[in-house]
Protein backbone atom coordinates (compact mmCIF):
# COMPACT_ATOMS: atom_id res chain seq x y z
CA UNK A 1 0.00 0.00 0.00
CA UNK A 2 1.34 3.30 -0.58
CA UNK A 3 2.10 5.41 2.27
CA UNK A 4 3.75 8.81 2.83
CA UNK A 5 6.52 8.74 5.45
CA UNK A 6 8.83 11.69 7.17
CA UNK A 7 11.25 10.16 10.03
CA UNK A 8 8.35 8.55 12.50
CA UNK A 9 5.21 10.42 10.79
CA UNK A 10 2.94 8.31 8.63
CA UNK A 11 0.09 8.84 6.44
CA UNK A 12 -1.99 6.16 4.32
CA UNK A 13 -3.72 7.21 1.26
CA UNK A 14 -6.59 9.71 2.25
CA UNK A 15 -4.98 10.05 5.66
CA UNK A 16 -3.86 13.79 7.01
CA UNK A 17 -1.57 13.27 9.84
CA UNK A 18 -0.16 15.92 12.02
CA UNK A 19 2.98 15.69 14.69
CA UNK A 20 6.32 16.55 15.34
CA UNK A 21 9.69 15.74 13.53
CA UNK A 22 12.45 14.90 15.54
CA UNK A 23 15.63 17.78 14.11
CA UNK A 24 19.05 15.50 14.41
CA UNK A 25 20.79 15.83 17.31
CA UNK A 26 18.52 17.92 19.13
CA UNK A 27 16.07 17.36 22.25
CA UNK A 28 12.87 18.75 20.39
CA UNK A 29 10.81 18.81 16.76
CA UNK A 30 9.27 20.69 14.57
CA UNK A 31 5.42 20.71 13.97
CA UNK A 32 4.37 18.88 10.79
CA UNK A 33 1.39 18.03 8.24
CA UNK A 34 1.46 15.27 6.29
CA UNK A 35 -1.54 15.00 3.70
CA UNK A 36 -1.62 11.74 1.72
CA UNK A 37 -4.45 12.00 -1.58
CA UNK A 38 -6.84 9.37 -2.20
CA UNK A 39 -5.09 9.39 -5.71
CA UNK A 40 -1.53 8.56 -6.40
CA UNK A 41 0.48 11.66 -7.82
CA UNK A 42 3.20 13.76 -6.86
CA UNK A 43 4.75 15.57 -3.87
CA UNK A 44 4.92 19.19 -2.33
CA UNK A 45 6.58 20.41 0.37
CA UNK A 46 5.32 23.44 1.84
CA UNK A 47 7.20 25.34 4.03
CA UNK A 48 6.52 28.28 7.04
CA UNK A 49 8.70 30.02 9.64
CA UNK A 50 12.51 29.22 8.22
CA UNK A 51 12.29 32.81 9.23
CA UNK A 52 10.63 32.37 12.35
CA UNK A 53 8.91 36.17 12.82
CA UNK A 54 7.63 36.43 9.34
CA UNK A 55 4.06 35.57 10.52
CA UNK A 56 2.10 35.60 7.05
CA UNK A 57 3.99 32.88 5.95
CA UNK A 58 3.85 30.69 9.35
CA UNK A 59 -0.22 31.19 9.17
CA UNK A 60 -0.65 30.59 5.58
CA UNK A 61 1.38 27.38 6.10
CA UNK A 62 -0.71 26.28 9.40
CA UNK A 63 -4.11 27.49 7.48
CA UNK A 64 -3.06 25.34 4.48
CA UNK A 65 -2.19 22.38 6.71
CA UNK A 66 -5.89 22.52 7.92
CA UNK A 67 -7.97 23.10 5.14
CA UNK A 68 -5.84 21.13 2.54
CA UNK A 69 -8.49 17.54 2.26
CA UNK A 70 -6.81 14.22 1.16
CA UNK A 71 -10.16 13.56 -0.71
CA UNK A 72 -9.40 16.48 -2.98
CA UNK A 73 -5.85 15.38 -3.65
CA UNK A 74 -3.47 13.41 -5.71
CA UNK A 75 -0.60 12.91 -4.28
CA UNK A 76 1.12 14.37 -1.23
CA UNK A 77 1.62 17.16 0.42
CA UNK A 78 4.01 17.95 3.20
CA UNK A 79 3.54 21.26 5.34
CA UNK A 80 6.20 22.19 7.90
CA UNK A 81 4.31 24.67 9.76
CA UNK A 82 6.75 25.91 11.72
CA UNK A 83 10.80 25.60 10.90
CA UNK A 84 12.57 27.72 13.51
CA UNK A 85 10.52 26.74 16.10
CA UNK A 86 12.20 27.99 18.92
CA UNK A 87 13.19 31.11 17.18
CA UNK A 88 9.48 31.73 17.18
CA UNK A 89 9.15 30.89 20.72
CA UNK A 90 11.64 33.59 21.79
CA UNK A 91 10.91 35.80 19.11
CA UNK A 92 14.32 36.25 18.27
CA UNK A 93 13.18 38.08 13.98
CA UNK A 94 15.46 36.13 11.94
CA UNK A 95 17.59 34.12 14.11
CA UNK A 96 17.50 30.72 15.56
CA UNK A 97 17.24 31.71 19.44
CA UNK A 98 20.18 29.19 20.63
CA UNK A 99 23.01 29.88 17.87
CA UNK A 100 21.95 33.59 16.46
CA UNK A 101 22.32 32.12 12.70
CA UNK A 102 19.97 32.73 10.07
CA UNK A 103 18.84 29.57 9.18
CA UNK A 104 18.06 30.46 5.29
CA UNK A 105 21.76 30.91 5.40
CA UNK A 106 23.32 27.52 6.52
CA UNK A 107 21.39 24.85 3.82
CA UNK A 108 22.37 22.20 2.89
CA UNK A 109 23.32 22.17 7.00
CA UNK A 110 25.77 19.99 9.03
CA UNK A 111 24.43 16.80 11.49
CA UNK A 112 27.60 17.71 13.84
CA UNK A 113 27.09 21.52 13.81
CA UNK A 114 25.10 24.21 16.09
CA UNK A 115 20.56 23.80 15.49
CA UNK A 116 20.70 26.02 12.96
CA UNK A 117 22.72 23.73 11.11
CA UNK A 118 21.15 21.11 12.26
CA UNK A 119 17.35 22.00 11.37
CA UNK A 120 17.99 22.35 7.52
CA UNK A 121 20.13 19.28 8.03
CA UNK A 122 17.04 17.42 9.07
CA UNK A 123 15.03 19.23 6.34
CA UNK A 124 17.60 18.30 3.65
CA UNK A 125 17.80 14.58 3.96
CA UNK A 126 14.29 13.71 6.00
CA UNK A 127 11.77 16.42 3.56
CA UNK A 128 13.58 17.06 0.08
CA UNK A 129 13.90 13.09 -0.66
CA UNK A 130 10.12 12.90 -0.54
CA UNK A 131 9.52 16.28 -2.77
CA UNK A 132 9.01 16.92 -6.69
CA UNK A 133 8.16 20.61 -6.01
CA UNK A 134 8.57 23.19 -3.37
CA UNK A 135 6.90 26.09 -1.88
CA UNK A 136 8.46 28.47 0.71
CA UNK A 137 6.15 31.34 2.74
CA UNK A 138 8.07 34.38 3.64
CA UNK A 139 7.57 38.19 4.80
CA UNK A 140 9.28 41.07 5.80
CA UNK A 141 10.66 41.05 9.38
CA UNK A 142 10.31 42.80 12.17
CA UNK A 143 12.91 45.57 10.45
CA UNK A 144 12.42 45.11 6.67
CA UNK A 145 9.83 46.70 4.54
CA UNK A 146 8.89 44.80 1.69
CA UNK A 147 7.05 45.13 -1.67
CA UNK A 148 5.06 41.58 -2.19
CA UNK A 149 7.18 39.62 -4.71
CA UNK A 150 8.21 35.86 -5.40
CA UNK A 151 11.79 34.53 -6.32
CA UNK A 152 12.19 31.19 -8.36
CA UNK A 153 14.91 29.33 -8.51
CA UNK A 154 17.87 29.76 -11.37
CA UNK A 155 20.80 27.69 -10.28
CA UNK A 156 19.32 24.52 -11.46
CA UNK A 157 18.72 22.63 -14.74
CA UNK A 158 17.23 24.40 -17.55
CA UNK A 159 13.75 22.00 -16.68
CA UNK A 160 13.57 22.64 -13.09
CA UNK A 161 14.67 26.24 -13.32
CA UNK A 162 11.58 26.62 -15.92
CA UNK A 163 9.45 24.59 -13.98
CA UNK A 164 10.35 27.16 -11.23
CA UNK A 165 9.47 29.82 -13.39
CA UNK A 166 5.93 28.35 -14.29
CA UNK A 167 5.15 28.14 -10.47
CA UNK A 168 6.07 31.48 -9.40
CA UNK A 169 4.30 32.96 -12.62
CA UNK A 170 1.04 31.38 -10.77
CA UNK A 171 1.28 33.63 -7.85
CA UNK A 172 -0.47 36.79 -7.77
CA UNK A 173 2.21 39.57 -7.29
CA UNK A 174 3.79 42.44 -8.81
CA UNK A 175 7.67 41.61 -9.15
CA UNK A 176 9.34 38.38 -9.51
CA UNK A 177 13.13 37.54 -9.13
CA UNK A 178 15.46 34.47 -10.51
CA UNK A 179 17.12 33.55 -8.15
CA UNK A 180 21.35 32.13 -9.52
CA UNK A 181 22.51 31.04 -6.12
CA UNK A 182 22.22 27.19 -5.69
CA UNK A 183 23.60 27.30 -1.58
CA UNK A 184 22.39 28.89 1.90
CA UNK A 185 18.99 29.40 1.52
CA UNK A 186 16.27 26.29 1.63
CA UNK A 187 14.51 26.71 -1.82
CA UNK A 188 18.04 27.95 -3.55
CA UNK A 189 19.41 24.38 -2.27
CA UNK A 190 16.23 22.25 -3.43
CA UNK A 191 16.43 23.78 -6.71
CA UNK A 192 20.39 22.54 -7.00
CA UNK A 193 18.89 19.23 -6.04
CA UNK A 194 16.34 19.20 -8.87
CA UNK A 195 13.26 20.14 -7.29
CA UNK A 196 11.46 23.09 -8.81
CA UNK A 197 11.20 25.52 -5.98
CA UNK A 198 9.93 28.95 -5.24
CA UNK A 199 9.65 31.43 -2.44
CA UNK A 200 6.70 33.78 -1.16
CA UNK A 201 7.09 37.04 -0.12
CA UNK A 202 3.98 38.87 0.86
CA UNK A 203 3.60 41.56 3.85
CA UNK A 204 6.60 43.24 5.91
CA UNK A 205 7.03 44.22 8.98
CA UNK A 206 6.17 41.00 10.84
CA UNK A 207 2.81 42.23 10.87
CA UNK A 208 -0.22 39.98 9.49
CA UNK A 209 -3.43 40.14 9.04
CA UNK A 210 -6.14 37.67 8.00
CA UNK A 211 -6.26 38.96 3.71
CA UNK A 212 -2.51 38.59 3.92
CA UNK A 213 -2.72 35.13 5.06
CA UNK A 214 -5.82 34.73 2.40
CA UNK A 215 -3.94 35.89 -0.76
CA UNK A 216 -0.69 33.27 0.29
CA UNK A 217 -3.45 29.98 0.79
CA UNK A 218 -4.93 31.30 -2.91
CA UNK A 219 -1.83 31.37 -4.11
CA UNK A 220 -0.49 27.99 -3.12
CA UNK A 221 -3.89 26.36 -3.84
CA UNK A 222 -3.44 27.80 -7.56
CA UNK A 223 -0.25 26.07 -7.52
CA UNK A 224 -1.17 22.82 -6.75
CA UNK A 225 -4.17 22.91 -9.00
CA UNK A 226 -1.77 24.13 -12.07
CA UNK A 227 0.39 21.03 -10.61
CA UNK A 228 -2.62 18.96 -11.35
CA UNK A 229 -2.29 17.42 -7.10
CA UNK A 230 -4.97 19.59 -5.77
CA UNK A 231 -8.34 19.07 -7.40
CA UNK A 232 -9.89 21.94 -10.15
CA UNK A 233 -8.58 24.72 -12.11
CA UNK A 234 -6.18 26.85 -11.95
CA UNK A 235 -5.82 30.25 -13.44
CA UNK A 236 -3.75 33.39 -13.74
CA UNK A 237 -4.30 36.46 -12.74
CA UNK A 238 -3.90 39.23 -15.90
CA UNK A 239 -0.27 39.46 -16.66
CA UNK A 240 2.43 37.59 -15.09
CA UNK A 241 4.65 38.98 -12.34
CA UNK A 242 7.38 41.63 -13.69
CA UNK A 243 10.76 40.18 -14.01
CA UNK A 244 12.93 42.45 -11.96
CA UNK A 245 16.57 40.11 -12.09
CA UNK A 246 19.16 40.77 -12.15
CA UNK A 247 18.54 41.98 -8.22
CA UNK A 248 21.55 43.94 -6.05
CA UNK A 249 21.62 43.12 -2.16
CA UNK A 250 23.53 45.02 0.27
CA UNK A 251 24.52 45.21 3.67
CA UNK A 252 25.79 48.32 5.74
CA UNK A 253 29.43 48.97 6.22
CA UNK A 254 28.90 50.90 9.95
CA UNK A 255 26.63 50.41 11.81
CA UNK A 256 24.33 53.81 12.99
CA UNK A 257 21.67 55.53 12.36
CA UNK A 258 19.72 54.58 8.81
CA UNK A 259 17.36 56.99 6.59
CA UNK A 260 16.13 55.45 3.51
CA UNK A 261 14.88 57.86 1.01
CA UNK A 262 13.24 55.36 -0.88
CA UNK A 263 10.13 53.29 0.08
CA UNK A 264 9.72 49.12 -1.00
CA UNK A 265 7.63 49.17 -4.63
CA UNK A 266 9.75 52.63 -5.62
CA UNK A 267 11.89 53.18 -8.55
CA UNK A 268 15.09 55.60 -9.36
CA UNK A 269 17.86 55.63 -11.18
CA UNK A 270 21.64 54.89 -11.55
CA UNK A 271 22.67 57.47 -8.97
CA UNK A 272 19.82 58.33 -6.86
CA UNK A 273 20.81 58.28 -2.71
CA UNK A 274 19.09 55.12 -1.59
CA UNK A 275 19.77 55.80 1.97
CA UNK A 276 22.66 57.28 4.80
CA UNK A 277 23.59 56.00 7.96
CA UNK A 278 24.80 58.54 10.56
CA UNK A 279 25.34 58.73 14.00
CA UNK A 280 24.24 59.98 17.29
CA UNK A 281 24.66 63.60 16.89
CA UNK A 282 23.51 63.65 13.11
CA UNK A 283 27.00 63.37 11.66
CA UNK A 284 26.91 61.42 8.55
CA UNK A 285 28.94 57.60 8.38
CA UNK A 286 27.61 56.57 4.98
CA UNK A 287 25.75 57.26 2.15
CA UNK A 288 24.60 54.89 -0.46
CA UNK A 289 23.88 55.24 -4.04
CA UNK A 290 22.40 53.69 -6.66
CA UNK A 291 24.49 51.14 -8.37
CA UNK A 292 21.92 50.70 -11.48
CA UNK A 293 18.12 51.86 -12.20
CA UNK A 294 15.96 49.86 -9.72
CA UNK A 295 13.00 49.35 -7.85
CA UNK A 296 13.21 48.39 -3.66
CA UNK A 297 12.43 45.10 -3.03
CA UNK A 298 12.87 45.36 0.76
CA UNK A 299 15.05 47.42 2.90
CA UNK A 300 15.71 47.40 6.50
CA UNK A 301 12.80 50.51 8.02
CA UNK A 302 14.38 49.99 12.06
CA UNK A 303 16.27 53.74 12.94
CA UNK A 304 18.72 50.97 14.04
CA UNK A 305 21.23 49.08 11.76
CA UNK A 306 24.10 47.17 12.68
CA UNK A 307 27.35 46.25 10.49
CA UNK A 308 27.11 43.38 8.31
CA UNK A 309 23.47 43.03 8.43
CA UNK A 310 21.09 44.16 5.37
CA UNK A 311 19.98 47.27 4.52
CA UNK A 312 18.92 47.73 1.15
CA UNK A 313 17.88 45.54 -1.63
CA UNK A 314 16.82 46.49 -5.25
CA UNK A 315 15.71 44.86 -8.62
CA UNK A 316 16.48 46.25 -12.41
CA UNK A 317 13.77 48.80 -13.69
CA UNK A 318 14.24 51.15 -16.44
CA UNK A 319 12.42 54.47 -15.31
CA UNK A 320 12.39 55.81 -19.39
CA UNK A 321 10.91 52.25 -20.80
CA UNK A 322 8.91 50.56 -17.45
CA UNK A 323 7.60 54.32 -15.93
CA UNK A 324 8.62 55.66 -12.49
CA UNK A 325 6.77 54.14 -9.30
CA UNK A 326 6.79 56.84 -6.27
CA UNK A 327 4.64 55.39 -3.08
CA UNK A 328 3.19 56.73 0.08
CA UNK A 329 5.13 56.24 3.55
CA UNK A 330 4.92 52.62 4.60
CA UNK A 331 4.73 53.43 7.97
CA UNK A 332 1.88 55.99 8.76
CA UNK A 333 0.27 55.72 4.41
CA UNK A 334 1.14 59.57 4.23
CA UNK A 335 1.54 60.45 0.90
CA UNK A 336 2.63 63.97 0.96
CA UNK A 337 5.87 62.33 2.52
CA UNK A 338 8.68 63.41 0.45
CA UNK A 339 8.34 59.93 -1.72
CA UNK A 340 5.18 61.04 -2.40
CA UNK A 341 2.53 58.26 -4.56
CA UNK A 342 1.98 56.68 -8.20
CA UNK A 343 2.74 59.56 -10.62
CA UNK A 344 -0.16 59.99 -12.38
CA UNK A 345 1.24 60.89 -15.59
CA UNK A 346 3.27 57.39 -15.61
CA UNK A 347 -0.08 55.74 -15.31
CA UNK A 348 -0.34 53.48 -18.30
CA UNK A 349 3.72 52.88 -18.39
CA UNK A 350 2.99 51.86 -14.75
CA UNK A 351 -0.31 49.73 -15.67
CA UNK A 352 0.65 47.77 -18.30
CA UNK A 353 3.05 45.48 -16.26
CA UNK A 354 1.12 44.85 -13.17
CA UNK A 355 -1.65 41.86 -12.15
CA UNK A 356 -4.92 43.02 -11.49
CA UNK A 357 -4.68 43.64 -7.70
CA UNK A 358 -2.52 46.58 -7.98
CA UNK A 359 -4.32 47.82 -10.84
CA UNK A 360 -7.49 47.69 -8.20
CA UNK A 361 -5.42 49.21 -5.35
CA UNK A 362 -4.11 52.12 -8.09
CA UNK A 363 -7.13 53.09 -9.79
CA UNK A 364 -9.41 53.22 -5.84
CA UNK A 365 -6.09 55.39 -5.25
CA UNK A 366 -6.22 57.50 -8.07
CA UNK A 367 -9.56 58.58 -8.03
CA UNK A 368 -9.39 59.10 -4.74
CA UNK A 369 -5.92 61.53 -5.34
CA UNK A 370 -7.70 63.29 -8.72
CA UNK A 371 -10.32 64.21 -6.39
CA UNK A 372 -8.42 65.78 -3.93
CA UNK A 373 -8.03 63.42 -1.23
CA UNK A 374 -5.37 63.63 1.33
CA UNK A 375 -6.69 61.76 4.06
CA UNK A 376 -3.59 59.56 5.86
CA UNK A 377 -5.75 57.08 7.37
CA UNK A 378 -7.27 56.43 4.27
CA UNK A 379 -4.05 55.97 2.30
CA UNK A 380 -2.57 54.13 5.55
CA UNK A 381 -5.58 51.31 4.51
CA UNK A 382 -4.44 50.60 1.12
């Protein structure tokens, strides 16, 4: 009979079974879902929480766990709900709480090393055996703003790199990245072991909310109905996310005070000051420029940044050919902030390349801004 097994779980055809997975050489587990379908098929693991306080990920994987019905599948599917479980615990933002290492940073892992190591150890050989596809939930963090975008892996086979590319097409965002490092994170390393792979990123901040969580669980059921494992039809929504590679990520040199002058989801050019760090008494350490036209993918939005830690990263956009993207302040919606919102005369440019939800979100905007508007906690809704 076939059966789907992960270390000591086990789940017979048109079984769900939840528990924990012992990590190697460590005293606790990690919270799993294993969903077997009545039908045979393939497998998909679904991951939450490798960054343990990006919380729209963690909820979309738990709410997928839960409404996910072996009756409607064929195949498998495999949620961890939870990775960095005790990160989570201590709510330590990016960091697994006993070895302060980012644990999207250490894959393929090491059995003899700190947990860190040893988590995507355990995920390595005990998950990625079992998978032909993989889906990893992400946000922003407690200190990164974050436009909603999806990276697919590059550094892979021409098939699984386009099969990579056909998944994260499916999902209903703006921006989309390719993704040429095969080591570190856990979908990068998947990929290099020929398993089309993707990763999520919706919401910043740590902050979620319930339509967050919603627009991940649509997007991963879309998936696994284009995958032909969940049953019914899947579609796409308008255009297809905005290719944005090659992307540019860097960390600060001092650590300080930081001022971004950009906000995630703007563009500039070749140039333009992206940001300064300075200290105490206002006396500037650093300022960065623009090492090509871009548009911010996520930045770190904390008056705090240390050395050696990120602080700005930025995709390819071509203000002339692709239009210029200004936004409101992420933090209180503002938009008389200096960054201002959608220039209206780069409407169409602007337009053209985006999926229908930020058409929506521009055009309620818009008519709202031709009239006149300036309410903040209007624009702090959108």
């Amino acid at each position: 009979m076939r059966t789907l097994r992960v270390a000591d779980l086990e789940a017979k055809p048109g079984e769900k079974v939840s528990g924990f997975v012992h990590i190697i050489g460590a005293e606790f587990g990690i919270p799993v879902t294993l969903i077997c379908g009545e039908k045979e098929g393939e497998t998909v693991l679904i991951s939450g929480g490798v960054h343990n306080a990006e919380y729209v990920g963690i909820q979309a994987a738990m709410q997928l766990a839960d409404e996910l019905d072996p009756k409607k599948i064929a195949g498998n599917i495999i949620v961890i709900r939870l990775m960095n479980r005790t990160g989570f615990e201590h709510r330590t933002m990016s960091l697994t709480y006993e070895d302060g290492k980012n644990l999207n940073r250490v894959f393929p892992g090491n059995p003899n090393g700190t947990l860190s190591d040893r988590i995507a150890y355990t995920v390595v050989t005990e998950f990625f055996p079992k998978a032909d596809y993989y889906v990893d939930l992400h946000c922003g963090d407690g200190f990164e703003g974050l436009v909603s975008y999806v990276y697919c892996t590059g550094a892979a086979t021409p098939e699984v790199a386009a099969k990579s590319r056909e998944m994260a097409e499916i999902a209903h965002v703006d921006y989309l990245v390719t993704s040429m490092c095969g080591t570190g994170g856990a979908y990068n390393y998947a990929g290099s072991m020929g398993i089309p792979s993707i990763l999520l990123e919706r919401g910043h901040s740590s902050r979620w909310c319930e339509d967050l969580v919603a627009e991940d669980v649509h997007d991963v059921k879309n998936i696994l109905r284009h995958l032909r494992i969940l049953r019914g039809k899947s579609h796409i929504h308008g255009k297809p996310p905005i290719e944005v590679s090659p992307v540019i990520y860097e960390d600060a040199p001092v650590s300080g005070c930081w001022y971004p002058a950009k906000q995630p989801g703007e563009t500039f050019k070749e140039g333009e000051v992206l940001g300064r760090i300075c200290d105490y008494f206002g006396r500037e350490l650093f300022v960065y420029r623009a090492k090509m036209g871009g548009i911010i993918l996520y930045q770190t939005i904390s008056l705090c940044i240390m050395k050696d830690t990120p602080m700005v990263s930025y995709g390819t956009w071509d203000e002339e050919t692709q239009g210029k993207i200004e936004v409101g302040c992420e933090v209180c919606g503002n938009e008389k902030h200096k960054h201002g919102t959608i220039i209206i005369n780069q409407r169409k440019n602007i337009i053209n390349g985006m999926n229908i939800i930020s058409i929506m979100r521009i055009n309620k905007y818009l008519s709202k801004t031709e009239m006149g508007s300036t309410n903040s906690s209007e624009q702090q809704s959108k």
